[in-house]
C-alpha atoms as a PDB file:
ATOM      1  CA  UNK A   1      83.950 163.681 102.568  1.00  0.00           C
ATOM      2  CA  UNK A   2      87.106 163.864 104.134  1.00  0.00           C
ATOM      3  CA  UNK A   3      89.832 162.496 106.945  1.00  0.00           C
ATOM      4  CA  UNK A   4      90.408 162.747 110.345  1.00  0.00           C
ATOM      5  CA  UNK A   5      93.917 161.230 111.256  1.00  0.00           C
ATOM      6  CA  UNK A   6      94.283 159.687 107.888  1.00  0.00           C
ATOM      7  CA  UNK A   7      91.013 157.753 108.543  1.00  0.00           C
ATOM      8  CA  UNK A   8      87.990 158.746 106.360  1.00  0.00           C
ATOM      9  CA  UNK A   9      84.815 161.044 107.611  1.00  0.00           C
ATOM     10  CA  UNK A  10      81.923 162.344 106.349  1.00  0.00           C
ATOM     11  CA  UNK A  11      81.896 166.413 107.704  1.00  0.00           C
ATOM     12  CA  UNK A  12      78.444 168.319 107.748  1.00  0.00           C
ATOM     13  CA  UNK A  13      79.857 172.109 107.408  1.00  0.00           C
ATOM     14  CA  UNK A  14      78.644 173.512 110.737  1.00  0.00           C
ATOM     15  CA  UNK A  15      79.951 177.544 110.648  1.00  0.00           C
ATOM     16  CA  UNK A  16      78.232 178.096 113.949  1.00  0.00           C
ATOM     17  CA  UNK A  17      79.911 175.749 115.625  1.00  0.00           C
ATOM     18  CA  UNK A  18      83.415 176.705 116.917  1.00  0.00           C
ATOM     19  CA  UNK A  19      85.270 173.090 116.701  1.00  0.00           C
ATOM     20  CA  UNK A  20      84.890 170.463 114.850  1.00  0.00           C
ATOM     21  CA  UNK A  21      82.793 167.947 116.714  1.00  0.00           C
ATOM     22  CA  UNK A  22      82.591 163.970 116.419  1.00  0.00           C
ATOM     23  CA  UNK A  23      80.706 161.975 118.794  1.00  0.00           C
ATOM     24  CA  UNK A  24      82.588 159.705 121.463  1.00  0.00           C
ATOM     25  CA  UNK A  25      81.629 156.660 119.288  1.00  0.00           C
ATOM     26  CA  UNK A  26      83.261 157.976 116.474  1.00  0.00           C
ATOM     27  CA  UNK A  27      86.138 159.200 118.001  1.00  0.00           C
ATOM     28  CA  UNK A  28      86.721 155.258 119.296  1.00  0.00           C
ATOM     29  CA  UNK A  29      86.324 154.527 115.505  1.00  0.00           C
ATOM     30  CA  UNK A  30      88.794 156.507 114.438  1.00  0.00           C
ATOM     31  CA  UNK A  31      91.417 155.444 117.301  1.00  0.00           C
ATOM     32  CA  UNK A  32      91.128 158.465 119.217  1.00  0.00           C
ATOM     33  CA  UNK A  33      91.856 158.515 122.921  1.00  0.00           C
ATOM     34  CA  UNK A  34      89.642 161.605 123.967  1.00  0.00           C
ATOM     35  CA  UNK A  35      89.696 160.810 127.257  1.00  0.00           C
ATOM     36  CA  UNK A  36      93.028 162.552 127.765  1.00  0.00           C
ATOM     37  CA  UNK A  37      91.611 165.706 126.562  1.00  0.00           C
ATOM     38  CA  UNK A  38      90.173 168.758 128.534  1.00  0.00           C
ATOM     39  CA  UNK A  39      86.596 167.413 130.268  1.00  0.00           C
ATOM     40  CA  UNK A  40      84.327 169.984 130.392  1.00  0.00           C
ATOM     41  CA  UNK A  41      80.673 170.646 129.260  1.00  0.00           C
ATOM     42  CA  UNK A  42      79.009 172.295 126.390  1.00  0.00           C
ATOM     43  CA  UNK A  43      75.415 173.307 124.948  1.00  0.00           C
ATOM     44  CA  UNK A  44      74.822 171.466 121.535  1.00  0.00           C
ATOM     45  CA  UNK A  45      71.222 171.368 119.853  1.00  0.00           C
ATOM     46  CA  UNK A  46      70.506 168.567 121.821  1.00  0.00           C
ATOM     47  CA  UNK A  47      71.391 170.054 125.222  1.00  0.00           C
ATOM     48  CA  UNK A  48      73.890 170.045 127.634  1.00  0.00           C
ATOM     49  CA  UNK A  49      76.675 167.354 127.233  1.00  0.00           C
ATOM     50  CA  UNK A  50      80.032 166.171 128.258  1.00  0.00           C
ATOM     51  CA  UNK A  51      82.802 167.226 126.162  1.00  0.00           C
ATOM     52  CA  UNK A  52      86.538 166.422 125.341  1.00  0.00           C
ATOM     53  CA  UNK A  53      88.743 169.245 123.752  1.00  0.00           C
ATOM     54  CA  UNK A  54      90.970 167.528 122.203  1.00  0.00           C
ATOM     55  CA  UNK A  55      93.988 168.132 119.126  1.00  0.00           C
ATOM     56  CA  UNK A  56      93.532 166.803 115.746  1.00  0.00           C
ATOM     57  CA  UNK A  57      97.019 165.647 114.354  1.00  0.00           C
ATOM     58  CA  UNK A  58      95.536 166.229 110.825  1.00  0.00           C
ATOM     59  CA  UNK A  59      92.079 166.819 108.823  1.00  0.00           C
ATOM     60  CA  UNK A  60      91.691 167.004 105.271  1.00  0.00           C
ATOM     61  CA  UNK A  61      89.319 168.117 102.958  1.00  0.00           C
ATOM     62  CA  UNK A  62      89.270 168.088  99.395  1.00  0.00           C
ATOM     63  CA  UNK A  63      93.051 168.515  98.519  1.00  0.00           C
ATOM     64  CA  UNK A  64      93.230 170.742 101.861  1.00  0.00           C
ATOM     65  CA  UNK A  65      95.284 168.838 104.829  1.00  0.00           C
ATOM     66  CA  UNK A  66      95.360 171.339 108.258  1.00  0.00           C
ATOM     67  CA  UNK A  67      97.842 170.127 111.167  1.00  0.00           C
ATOM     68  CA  UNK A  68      97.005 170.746 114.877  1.00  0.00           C
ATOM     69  CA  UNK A  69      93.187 171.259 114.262  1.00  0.00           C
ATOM     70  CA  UNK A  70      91.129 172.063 117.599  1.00  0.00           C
ATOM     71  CA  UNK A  71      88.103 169.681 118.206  1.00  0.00           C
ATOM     72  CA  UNK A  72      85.460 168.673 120.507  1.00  0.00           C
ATOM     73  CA  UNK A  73      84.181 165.188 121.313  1.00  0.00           C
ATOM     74  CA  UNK A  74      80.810 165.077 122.761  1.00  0.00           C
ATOM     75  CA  UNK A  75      79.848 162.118 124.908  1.00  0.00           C
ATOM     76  CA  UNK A  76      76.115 160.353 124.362  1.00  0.00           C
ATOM     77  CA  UNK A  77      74.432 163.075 122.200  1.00  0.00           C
ATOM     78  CA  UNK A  78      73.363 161.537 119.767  1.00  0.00           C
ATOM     79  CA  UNK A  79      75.701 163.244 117.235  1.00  0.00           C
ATOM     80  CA  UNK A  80      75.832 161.207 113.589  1.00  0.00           C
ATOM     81  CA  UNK A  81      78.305 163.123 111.594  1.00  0.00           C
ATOM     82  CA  UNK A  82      81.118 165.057 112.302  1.00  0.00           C
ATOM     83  CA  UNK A  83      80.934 168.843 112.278  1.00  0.00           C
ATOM     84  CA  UNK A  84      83.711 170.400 110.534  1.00  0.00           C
ATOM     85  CA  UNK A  85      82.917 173.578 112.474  1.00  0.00           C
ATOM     86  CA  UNK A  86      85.595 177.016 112.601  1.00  0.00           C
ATOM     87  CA  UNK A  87      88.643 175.697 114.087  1.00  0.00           C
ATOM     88  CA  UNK A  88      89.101 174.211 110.143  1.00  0.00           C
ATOM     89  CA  UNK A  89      86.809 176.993 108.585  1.00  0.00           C
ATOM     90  CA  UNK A  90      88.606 180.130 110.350  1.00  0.00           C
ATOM     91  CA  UNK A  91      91.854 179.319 108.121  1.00  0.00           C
ATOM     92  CA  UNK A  92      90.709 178.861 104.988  1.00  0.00           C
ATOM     93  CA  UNK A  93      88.641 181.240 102.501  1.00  0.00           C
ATOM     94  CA  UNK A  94      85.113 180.175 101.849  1.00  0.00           C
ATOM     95  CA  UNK A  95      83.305 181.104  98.754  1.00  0.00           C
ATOM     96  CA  UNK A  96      79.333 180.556  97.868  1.00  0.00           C
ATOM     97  CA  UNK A  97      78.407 180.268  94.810  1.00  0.00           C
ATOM     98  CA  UNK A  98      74.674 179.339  94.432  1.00  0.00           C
ATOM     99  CA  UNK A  99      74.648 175.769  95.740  1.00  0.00           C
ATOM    100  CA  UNK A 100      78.683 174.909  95.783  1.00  0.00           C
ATOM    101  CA  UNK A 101      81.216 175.951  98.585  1.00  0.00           C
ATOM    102  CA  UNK A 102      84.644 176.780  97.947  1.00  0.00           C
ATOM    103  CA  UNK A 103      87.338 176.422 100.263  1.00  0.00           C
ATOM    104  CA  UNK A 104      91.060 177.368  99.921  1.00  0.00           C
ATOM    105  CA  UNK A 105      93.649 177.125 102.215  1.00  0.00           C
ATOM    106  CA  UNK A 106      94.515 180.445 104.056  1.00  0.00           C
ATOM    107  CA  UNK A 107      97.062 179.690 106.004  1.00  0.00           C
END
């Protein structure tokens, strides 16, 4: 669990994806306006779709709040939870141990 803009989320840790990710519909939940973002296109598991990249003022997981995040919203794949992919991963430290993941703010 966590927050996107100060509005909760429910992340699925994606570390091969290079953004985070939401899908269109739940970037109009959270009171995003993608639309201004960079249109472009991207391969997901579900194929090609239209994408957004867009700046997240804040996310925050755990006790871990990151400013400025990079993110990607994907029109009409059928995405139901949000990736919290590199752009958040790359600056913290992750740690495994057997079923738990650690993460600590790098930076």
């Amino acid at each position: 669990d966590g927050e996107i803009n100060r509005r909760k989320v429910t992340f699925l840790v994606d570390t091969g994806a290079t953004s985070i990710a939401i899908s269109s519909g739940q970037a109009r939940q959270l009171g995003i306006n993608y639309l201004s973002g960079q249109r472009g296109y991207t391969e997901t598991a579900n194929g090609r779709a239209a994408a957004y990249r867009i700046t997240l003022d804040t996310v925050t997981v755990g006790d871990i709040t990151l400013h400025a995040v990079e993110a990607v919203v994907l029109e009409g794949n059928g995405l139901k939870t949000a990736l919290l992919g590199m752009s958040f991963l790359n600056r913290t430290d992750m740690k495994r141990d057997s079923q738990s993941l650690t993460l600590t703010r790098r930076y």
